[in-house]
C-alpha atoms as a PDB file:
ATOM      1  CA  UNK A   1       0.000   0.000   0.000  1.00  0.00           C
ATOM      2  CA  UNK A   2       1.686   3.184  -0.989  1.00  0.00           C
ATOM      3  CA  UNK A   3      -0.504   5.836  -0.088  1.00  0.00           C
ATOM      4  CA  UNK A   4      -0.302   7.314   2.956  1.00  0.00           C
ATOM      5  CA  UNK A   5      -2.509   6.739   6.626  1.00  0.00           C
ATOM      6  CA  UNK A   6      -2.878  10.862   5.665  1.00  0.00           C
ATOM      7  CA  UNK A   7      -4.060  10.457   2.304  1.00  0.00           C
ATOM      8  CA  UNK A   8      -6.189   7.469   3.572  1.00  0.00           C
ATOM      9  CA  UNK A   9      -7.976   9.924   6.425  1.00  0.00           C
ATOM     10  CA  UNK A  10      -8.140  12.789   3.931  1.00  0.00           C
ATOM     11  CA  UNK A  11     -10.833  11.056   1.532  1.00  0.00           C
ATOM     12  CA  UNK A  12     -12.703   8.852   3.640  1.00  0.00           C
ATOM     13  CA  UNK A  13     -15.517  11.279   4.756  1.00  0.00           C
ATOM     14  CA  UNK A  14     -16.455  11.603   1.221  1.00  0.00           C
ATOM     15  CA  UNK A  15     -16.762   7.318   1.028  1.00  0.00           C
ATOM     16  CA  UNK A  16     -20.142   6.346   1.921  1.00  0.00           C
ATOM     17  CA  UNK A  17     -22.108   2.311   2.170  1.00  0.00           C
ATOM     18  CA  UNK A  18     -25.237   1.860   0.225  1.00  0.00           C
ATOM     19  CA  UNK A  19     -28.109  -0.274   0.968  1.00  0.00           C
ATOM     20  CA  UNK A  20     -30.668  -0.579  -1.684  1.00  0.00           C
ATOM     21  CA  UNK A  21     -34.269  -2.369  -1.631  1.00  0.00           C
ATOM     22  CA  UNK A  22     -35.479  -3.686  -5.281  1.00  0.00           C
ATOM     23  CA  UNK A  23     -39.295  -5.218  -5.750  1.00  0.00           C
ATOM     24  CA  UNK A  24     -38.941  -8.832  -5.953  1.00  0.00           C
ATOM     25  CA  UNK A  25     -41.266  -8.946  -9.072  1.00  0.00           C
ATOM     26  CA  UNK A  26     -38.139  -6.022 -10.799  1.00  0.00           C
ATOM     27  CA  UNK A  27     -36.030  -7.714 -14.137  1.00  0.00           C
ATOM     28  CA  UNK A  28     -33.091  -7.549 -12.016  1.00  0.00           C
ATOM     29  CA  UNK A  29     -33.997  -9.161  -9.047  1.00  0.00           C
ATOM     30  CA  UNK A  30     -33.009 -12.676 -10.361  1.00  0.00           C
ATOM     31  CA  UNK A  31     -29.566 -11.476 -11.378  1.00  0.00           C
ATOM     32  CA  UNK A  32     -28.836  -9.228  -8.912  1.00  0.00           C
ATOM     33  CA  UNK A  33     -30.935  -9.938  -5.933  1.00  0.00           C
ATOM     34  CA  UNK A  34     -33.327  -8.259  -4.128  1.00  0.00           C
ATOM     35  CA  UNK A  35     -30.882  -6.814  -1.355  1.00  0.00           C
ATOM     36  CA  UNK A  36     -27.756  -4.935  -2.458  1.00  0.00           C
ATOM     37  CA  UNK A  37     -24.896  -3.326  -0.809  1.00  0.00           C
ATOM     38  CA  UNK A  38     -22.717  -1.665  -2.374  1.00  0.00           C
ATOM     39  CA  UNK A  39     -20.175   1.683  -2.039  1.00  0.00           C
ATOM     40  CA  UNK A  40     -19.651   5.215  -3.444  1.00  0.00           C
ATOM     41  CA  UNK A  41     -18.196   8.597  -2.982  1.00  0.00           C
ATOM     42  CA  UNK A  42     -19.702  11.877  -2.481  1.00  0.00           C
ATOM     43  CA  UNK A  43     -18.763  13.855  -5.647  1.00  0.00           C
ATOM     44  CA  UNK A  44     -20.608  17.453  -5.241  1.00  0.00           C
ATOM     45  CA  UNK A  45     -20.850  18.985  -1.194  1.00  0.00           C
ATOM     46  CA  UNK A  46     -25.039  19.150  -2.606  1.00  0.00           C
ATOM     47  CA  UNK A  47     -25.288  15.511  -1.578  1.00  0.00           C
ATOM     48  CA  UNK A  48     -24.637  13.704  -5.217  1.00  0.00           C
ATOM     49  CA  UNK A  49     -22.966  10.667  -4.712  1.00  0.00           C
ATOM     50  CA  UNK A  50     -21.272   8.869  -7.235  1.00  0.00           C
ATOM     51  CA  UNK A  51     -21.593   4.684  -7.486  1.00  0.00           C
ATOM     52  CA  UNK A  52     -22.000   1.816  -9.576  1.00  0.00           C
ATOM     53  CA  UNK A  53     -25.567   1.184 -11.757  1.00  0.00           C
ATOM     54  CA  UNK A  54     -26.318  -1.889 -11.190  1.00  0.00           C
ATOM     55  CA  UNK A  55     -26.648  -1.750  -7.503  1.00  0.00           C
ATOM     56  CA  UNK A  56     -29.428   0.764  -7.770  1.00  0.00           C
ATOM     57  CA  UNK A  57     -31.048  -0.772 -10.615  1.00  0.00           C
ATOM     58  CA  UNK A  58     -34.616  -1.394  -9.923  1.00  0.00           C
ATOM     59  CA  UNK A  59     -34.284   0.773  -6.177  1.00  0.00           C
ATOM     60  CA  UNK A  60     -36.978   1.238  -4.090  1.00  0.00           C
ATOM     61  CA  UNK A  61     -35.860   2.472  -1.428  1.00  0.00           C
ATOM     62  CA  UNK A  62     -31.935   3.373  -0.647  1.00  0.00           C
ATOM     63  CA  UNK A  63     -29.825   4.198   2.556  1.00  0.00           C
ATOM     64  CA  UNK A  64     -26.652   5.788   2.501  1.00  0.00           C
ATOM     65  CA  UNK A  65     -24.614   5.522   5.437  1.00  0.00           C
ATOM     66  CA  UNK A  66     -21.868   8.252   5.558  1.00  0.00           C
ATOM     67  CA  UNK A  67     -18.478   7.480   7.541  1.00  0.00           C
ATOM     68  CA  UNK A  68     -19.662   9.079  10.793  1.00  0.00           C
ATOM     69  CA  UNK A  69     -22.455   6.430  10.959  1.00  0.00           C
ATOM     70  CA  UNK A  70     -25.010   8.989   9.873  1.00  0.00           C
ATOM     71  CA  UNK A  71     -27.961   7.354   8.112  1.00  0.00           C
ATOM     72  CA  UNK A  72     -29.789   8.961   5.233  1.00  0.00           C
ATOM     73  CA  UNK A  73     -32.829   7.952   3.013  1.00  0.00           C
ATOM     74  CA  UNK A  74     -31.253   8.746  -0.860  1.00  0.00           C
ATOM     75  CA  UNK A  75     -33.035   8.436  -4.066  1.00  0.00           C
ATOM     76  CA  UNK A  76     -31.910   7.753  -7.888  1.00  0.00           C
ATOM     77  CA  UNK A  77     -31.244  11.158  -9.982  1.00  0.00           C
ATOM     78  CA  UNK A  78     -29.254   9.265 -12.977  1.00  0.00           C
ATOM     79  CA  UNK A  79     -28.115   6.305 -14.658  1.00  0.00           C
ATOM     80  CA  UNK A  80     -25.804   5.665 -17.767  1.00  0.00           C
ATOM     81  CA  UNK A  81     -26.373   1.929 -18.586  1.00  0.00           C
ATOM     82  CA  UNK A  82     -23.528   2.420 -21.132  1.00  0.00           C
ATOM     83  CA  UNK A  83     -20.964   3.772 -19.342  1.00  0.00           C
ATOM     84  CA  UNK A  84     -22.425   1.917 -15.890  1.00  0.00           C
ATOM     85  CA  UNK A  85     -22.153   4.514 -13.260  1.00  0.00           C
ATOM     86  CA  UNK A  86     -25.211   6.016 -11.383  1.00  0.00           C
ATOM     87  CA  UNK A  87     -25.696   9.189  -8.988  1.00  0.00           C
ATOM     88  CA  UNK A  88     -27.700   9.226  -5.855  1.00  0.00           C
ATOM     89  CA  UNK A  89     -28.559  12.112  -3.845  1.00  0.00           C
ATOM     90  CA  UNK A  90     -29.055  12.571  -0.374  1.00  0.00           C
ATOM     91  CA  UNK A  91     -30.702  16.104   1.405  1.00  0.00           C
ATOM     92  CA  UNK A  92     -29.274  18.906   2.702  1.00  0.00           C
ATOM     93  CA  UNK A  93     -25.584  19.710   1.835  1.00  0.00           C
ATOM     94  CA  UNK A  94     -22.418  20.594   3.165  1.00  0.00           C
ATOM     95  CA  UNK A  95     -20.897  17.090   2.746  1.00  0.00           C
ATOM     96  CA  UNK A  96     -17.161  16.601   2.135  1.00  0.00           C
ATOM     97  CA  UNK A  97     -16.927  16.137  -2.152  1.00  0.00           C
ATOM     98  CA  UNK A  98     -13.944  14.183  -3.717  1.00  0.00           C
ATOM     99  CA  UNK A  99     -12.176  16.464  -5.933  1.00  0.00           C
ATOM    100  CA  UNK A 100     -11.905  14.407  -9.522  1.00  0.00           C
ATOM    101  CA  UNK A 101      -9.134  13.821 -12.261  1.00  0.00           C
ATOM    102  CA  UNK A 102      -9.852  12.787 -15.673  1.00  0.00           C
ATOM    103  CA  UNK A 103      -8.579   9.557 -17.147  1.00  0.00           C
ATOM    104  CA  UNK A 104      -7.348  11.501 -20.001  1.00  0.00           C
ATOM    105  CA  UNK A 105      -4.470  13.137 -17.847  1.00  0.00           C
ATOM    106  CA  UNK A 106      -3.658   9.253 -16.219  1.00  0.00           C
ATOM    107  CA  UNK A 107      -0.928   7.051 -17.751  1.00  0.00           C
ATOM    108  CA  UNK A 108      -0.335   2.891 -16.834  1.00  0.00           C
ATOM    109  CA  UNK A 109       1.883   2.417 -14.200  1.00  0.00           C
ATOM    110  CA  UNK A 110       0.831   5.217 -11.635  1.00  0.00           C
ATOM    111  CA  UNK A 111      -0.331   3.903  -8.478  1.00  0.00           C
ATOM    112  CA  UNK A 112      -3.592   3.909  -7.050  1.00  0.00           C
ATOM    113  CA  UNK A 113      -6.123   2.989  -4.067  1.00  0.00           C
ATOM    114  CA  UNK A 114      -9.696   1.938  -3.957  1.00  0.00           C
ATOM    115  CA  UNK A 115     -11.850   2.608  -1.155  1.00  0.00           C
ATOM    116  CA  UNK A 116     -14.824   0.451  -0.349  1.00  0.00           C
ATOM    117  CA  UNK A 117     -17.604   0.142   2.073  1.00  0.00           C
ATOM    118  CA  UNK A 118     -17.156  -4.097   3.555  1.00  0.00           C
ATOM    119  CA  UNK A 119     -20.923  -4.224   4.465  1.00  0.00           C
ATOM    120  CA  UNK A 120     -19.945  -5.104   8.231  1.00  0.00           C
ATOM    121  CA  UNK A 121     -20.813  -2.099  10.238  1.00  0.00           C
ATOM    122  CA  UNK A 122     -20.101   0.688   8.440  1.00  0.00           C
ATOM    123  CA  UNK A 123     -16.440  -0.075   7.856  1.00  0.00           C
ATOM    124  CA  UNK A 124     -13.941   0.975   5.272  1.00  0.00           C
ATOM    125  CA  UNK A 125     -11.397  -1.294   3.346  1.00  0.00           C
ATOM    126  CA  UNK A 126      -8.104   0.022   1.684  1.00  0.00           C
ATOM    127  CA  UNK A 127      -6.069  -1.633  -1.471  1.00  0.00           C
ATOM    128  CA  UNK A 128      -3.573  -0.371  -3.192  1.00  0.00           C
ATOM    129  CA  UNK A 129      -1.538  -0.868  -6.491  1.00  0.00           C
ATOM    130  CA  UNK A 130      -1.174   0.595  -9.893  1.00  0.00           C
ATOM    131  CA  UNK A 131      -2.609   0.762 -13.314  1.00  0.00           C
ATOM    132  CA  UNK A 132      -1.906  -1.574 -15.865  1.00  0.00           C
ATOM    133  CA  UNK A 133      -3.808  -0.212 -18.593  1.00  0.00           C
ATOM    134  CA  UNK A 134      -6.236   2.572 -19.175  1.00  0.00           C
ATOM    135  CA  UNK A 135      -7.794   1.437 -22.773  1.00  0.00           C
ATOM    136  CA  UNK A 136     -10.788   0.015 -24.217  1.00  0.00           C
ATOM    137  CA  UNK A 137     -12.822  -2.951 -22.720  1.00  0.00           C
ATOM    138  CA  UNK A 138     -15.507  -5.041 -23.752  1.00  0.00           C
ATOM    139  CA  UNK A 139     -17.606  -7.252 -21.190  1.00  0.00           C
ATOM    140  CA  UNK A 140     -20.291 -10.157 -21.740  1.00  0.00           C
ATOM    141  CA  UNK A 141     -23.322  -8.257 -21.213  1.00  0.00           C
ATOM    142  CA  UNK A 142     -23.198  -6.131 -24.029  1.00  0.00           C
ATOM    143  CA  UNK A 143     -21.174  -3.267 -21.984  1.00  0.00           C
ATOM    144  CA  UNK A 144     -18.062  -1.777 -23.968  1.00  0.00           C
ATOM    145  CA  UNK A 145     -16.275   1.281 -22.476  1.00  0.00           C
ATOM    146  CA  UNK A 146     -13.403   3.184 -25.000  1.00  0.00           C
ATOM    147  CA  UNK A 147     -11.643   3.773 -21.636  1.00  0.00           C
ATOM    148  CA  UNK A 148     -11.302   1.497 -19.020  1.00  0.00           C
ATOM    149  CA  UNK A 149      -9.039   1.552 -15.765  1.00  0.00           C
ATOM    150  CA  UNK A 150      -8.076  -1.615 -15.142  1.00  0.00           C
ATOM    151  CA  UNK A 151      -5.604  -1.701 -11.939  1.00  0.00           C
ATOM    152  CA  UNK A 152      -3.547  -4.655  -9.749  1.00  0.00           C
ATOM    153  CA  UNK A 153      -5.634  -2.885  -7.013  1.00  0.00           C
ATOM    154  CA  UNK A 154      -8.755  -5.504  -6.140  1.00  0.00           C
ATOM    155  CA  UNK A 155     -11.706  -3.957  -4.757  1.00  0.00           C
ATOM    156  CA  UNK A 156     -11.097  -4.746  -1.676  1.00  0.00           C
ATOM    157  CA  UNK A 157     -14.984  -4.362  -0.054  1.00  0.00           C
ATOM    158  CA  UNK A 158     -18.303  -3.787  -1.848  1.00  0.00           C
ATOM    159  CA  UNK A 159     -18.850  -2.071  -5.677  1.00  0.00           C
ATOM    160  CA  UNK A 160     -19.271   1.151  -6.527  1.00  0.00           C
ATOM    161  CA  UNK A 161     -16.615   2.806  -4.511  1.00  0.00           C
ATOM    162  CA  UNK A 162     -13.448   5.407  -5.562  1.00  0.00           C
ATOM    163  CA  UNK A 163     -10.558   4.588  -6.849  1.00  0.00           C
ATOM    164  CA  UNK A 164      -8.016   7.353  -5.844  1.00  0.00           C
ATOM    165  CA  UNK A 165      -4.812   8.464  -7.355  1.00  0.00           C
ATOM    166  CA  UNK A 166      -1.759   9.532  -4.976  1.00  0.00           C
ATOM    167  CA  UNK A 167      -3.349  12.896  -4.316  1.00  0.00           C
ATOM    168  CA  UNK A 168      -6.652  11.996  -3.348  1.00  0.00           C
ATOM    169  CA  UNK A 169      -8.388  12.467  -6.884  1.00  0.00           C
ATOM    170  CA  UNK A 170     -11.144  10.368  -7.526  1.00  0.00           C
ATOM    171  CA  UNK A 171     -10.228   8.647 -10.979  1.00  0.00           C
ATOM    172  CA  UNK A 172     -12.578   5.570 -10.871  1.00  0.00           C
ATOM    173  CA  UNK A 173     -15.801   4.270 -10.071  1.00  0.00           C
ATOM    174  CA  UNK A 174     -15.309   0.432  -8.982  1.00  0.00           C
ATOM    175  CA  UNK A 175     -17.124  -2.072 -11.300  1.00  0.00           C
ATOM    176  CA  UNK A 176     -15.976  -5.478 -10.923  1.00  0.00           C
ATOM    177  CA  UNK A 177     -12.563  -7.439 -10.419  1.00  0.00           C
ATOM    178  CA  UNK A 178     -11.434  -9.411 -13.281  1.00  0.00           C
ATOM    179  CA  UNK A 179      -9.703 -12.719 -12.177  1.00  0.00           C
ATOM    180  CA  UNK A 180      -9.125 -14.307 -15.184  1.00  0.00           C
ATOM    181  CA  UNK A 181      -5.342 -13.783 -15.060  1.00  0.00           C
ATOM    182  CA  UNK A 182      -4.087 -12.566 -11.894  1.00  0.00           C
ATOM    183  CA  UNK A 183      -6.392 -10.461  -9.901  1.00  0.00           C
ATOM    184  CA  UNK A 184      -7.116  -7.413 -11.140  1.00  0.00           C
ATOM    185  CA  UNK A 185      -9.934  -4.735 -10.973  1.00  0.00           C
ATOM    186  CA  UNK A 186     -11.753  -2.184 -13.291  1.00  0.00           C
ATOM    187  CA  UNK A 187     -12.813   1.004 -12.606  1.00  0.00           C
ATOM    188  CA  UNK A 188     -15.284   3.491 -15.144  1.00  0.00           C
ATOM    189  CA  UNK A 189     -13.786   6.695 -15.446  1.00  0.00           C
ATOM    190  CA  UNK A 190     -15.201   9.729 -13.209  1.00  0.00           C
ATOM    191  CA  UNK A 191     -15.161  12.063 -16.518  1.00  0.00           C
ATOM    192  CA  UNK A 192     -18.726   9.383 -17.664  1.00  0.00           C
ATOM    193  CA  UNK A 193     -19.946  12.002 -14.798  1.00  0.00           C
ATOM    194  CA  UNK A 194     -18.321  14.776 -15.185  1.00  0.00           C
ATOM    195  CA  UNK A 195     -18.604  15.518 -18.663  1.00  0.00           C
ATOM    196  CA  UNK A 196     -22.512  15.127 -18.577  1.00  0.00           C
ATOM    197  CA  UNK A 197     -22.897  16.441 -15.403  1.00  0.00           C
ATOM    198  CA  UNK A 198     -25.571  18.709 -15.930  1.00  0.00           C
ATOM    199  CA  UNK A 199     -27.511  16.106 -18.342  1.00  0.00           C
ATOM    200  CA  UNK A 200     -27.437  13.574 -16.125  1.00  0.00           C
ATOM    201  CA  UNK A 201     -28.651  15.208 -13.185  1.00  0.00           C
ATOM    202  CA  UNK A 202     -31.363  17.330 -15.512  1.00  0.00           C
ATOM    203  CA  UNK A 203     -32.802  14.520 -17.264  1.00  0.00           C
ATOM    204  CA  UNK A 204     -31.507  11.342 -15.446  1.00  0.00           C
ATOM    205  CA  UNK A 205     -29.781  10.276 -17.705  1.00  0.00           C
ATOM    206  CA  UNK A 206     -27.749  10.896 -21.272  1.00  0.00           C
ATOM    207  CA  UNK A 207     -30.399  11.972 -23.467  1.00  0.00           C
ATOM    208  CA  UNK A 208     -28.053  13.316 -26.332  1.00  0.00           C
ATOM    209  CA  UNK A 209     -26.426   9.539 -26.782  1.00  0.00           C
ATOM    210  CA  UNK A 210     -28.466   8.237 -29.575  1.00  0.00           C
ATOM    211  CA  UNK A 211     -30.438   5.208 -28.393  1.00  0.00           C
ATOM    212  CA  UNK A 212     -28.785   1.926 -29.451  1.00  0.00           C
ATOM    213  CA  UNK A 213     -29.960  -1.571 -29.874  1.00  0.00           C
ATOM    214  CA  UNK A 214     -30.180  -4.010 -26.642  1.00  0.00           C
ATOM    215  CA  UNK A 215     -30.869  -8.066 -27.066  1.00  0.00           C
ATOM    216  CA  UNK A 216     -30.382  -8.652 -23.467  1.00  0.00           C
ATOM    217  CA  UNK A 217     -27.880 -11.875 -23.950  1.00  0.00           C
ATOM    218  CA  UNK A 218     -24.424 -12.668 -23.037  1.00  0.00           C
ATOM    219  CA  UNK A 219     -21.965 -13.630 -25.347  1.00  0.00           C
ATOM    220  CA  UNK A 220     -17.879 -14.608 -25.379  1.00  0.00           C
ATOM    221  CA  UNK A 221     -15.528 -15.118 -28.634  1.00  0.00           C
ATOM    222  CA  UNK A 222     -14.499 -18.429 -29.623  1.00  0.00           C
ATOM    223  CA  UNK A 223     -12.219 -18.676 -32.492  1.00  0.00           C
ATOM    224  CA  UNK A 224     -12.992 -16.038 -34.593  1.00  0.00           C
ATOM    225  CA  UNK A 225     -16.709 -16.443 -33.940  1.00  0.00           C
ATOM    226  CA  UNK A 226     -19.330 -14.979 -31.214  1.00  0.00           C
ATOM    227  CA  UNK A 227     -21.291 -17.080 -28.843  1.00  0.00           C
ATOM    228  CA  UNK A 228     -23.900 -17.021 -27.101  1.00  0.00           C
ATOM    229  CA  UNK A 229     -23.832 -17.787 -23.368  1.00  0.00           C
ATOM    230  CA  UNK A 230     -27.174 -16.670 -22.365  1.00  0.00           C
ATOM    231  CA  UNK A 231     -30.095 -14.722 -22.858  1.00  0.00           C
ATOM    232  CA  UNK A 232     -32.175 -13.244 -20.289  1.00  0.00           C
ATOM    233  CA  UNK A 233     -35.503 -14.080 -19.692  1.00  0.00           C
ATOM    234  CA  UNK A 234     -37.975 -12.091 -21.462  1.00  0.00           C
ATOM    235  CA  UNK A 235     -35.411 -10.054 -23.297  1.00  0.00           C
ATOM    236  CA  UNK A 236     -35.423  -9.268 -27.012  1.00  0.00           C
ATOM    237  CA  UNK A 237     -33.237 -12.005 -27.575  1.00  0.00           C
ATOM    238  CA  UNK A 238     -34.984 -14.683 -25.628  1.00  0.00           C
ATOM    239  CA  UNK A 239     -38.077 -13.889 -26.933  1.00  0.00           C
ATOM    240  CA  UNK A 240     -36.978 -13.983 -30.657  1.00  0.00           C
ATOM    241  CA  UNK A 241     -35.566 -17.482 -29.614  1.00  0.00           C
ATOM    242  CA  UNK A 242     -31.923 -16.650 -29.877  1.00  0.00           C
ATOM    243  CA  UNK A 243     -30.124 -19.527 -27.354  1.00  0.00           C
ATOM    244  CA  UNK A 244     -27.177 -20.894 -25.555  1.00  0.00           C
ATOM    245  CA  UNK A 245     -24.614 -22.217 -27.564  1.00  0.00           C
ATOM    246  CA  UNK A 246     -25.815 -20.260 -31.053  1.00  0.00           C
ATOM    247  CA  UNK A 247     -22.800 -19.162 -32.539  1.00  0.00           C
ATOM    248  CA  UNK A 248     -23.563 -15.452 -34.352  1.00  0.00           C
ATOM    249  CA  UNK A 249     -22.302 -15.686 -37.506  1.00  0.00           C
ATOM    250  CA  UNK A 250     -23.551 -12.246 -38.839  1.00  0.00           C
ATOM    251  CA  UNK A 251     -25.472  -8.997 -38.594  1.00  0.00           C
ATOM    252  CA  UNK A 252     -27.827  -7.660 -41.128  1.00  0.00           C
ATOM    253  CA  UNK A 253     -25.348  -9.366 -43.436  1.00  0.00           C
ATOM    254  CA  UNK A 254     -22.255  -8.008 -41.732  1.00  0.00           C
ATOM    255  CA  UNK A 255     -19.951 -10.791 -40.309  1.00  0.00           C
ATOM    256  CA  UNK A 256     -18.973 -11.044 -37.122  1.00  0.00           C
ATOM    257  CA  UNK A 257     -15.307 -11.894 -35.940  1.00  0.00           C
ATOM    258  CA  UNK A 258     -15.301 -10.935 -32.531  1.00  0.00           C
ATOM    259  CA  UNK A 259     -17.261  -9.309 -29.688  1.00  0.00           C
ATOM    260  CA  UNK A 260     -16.130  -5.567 -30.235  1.00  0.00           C
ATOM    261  CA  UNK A 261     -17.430  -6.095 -33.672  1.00  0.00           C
ATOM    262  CA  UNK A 262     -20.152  -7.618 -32.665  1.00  0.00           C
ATOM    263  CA  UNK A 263     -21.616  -4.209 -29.987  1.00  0.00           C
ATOM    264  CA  UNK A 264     -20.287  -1.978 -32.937  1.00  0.00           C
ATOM    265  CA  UNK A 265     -22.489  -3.503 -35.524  1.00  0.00           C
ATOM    266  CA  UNK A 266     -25.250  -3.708 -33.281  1.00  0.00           C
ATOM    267  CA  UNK A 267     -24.910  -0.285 -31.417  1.00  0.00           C
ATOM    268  CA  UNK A 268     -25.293   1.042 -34.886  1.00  0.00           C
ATOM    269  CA  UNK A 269     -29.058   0.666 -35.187  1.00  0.00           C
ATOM    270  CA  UNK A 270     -31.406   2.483 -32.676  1.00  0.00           C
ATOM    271  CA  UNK A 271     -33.753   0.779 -30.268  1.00  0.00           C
ATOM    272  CA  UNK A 272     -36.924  -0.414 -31.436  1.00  0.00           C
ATOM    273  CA  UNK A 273     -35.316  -1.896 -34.851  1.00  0.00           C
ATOM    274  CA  UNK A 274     -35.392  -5.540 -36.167  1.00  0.00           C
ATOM    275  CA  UNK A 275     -31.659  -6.707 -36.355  1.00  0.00           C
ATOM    276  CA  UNK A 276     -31.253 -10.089 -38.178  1.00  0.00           C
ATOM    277  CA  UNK A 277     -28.975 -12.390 -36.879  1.00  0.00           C
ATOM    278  CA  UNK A 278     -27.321 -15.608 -38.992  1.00  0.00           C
ATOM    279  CA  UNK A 279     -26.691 -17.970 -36.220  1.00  0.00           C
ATOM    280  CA  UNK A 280     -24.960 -21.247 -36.629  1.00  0.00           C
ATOM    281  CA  UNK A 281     -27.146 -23.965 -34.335  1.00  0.00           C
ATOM    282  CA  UNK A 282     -27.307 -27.432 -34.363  1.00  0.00           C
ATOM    283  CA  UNK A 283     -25.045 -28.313 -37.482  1.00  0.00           C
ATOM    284  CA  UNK A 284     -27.310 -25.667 -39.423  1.00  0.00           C
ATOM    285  CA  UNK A 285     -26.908 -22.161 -40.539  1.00  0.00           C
ATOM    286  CA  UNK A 286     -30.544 -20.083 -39.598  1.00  0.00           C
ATOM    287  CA  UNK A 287     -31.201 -16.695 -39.823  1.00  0.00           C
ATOM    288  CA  UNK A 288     -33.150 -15.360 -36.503  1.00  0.00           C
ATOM    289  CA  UNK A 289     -34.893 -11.704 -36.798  1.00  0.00           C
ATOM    290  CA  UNK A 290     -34.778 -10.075 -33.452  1.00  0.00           C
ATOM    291  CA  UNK A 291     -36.565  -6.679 -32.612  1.00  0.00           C
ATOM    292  CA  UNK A 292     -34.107  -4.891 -30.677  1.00  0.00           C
ATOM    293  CA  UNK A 293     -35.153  -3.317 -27.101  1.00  0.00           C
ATOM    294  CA  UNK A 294     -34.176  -0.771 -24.772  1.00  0.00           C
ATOM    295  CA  UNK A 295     -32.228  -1.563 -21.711  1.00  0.00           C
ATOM    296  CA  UNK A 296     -33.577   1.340 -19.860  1.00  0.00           C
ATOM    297  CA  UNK A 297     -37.139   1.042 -20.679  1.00  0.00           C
ATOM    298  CA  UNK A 298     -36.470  -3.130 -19.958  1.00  0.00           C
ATOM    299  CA  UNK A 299     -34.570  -1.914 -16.156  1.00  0.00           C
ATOM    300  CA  UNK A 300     -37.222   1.215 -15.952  1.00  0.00           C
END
């Protein structure tokens, strides 16, 4: 751990624990559960508080502990189901803000910390390390980022909390660790908020992104080819019959290599359009038309 017991003290009050309620009867209660803790940081002394999406996903009710133990009801005010982040506000202000950096100004190699809520009274857990890359990532559930922080620091508590660099600048939202080599753990860049501050927290979320197809299925590259790992139920996908195992051969014609192909071609039609796919299945080649959905009107 390189930074400093200092350093450490100096951003903590701006670290709080979230608690979040979601309707059993929400989409993402089967995924995610119907209890969720997670972490965040305080980004604006107004109360906003910066944290992962799919904790709050589906919220009914929310409670923000701060790091003096002070309990307060918050409530949803945006989410950015491309870029994955999501800001909660809780009343009154006053609160201590973490200054931010931009990912732009941040090279591999510089060391960082992470700060995380462990869900076990109200405590805070510390790891350190440094970045290994800040470049483009692509996960399974149709979620690329062009910029992606990906540090030897694991989260080292609950999601959604900052990831600092070595003077206290919030860099990083948490997302997820990524184990499959080594342990490692990615982070969304703050500027996702901080560019679109005042569009997120106007309309709730990034109305001047054009809308962009969703199947609602999970998918890895084998070999020059997509897969299909899942689809979830009562998505686009799964109700256009796409399935495990169907390997996606092409898009409305286009071929598909690999996964970042794969959201490009897609993500280039709006919501609310019929993409066909040509899937290989069951020693056959079929083409499969799917009318594309909206993940925030599916999540809404």
């Amino acid at each position: 751990m390189n930074a400093s017991v200092k350093l450490i003290e100096q951003v903590v009050p701006s670290t709080v624990s979230i608690h979040v309620t979601v309707p059993q009867h929400h989409h993402s209660a089967p995924l995610l559960g119907p209890e969720r803790m997670g972490s965040g940081a305080i980004v604006d002394t107004a109360g906003y508080i910066l944290t992962v999406n799919y904790i709050v996903i589906g919220a009914s009710a929310i409670k923000v502990s701060l790091f003096d133990n002070t309990q307060m009801d918050a409530e949803v005010v945006a989410q950015d189901f491309a870029s994955g982040i999501a800001v909660v506000k809780i009343p009154n202000t006053g609160f201590p803000a973490a200054p931010l950096r931009s990912s732009e100004e941040i090279s591999p190699g510089e060391d960082v910390f992470i700060v995380a809520g462990s869900g076990e009274d109200n405590g805070r857990r510390v790891s350190g390390g440094g970045l290994t890359s800040v470049s483009a990532f692509d996960a399974y559930w149709e979620y690329s980022l062009d910029r992606a922080l990906i540090s030897t620091a694991t989260n080292p508590g609950l999601g959604g909390g900052p990831m600092f660099d070595m003077h206290g600048r919030m860099i990083g939202v948490v997302s997820l660790n990524l184990n499959e080599v080594g342990k490692f753990s990615l982070a969304v860049p703050v500027e996702n908020f901080q560019e679109y501050r005042e569009e997120l927290i106007r309309y709730g979320r990034r109305v001047t992104r054009p809308s962009r197809a969703w199947i609602g299925m999970y998918s890895y590259t084998l070999r020059d080819h997509v897969v299909i790992a899942g689809v979830l139920p009562g998505g686009p996908g799964d109700s256009a019959g796409l399935k495990a195992g169907d390997v996606v051969l092409a898009l409305d014609g286009q071929e598909i290599a690999d996964r970042k192909a794969f959201y490009q071609q897609l993500w280039s039609r709006p919501a609310g359009e019929t993409i066909l796919f040509r899937i290989f299945r069951t020693n056959a080649v079929r083409t499969v038309p799917v009318l594309s959905g909206n993940v925030e009107e599916f999540f809404e």
